[in-house]
Protein backbone atom coordinates (compact mmCIF):
# COMPACT_ATOMS: atom_id res chain seq x y z
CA UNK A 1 86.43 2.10 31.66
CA UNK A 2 83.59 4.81 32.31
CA UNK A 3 82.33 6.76 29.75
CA UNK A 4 83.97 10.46 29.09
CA UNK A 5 81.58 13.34 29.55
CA UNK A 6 81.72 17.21 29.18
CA UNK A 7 81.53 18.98 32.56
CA UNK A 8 78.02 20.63 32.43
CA UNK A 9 78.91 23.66 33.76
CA UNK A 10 81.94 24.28 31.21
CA UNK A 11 79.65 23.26 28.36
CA UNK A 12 77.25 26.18 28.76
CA UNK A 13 80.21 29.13 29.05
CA UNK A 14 83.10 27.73 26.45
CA UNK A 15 83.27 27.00 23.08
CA UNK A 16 86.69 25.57 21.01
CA UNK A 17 88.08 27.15 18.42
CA UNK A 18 89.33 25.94 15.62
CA UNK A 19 92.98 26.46 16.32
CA UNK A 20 92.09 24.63 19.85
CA UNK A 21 91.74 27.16 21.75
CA UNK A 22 89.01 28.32 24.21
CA UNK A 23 87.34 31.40 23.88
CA UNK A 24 84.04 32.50 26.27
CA UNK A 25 81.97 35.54 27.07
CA UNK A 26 83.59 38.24 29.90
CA UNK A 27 81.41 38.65 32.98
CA UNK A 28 80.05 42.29 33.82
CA UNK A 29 77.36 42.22 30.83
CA UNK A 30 73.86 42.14 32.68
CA UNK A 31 73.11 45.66 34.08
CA UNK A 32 74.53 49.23 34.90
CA UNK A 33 75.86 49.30 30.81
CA UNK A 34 74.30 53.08 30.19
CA UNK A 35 77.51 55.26 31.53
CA UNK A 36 80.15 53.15 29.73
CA UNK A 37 82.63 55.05 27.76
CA UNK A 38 82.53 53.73 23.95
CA UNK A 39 86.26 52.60 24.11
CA UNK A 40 85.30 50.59 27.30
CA UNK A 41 82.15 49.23 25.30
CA UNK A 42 84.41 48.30 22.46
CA UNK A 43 86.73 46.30 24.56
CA UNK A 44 84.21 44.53 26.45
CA UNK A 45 82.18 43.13 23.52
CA UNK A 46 85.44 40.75 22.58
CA UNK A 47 85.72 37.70 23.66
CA UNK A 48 87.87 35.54 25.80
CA UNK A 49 90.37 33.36 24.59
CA UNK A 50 92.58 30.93 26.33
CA UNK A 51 95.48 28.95 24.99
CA UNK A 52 95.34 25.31 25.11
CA UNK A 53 98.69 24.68 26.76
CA UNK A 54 97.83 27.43 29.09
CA UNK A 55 97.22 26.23 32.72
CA UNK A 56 93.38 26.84 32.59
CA UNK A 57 93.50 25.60 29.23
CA UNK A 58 94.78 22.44 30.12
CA UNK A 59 91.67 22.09 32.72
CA UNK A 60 89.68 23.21 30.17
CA UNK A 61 90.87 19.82 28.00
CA UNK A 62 89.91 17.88 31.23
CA UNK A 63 86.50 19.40 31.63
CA UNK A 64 85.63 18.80 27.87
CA UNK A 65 87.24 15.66 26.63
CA UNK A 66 84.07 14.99 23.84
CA UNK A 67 84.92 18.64 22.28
């Protein structure tokens, strides 16, 4: 049987909590941030999170079997 590894890509953007879920950054942080409302700022600093049995969770388990 071949051994399991962590997709590379998935590695690098989500981490697992310990509950199980998966939580990662939201997109839209790079540039343009100056005329942002504060409530808008607020929101956007949380992260992520995506249930395990979810169906992008359940990828998630595929792409990162070792974690």
């Amino acid at each position: 049987m071949p051994k399991l590894k962590n997709h590379a890509g998935a590695k690098k953007r989500f981490r697992k909590t310990a509950t199980g879920k998966y939580k990662n950054r939201k997109a839209g942080r790079r540039h343009l941030l100056a005329p942002e409302k504060a409530s808008i700022k607020r929101e956007r600093r949380q992260a992520r999170i995506t249930a395990a049995n979810s169906p992008e969770g359940k990828l998630l388990k595929k792409y990162l079997p070792m974690q």
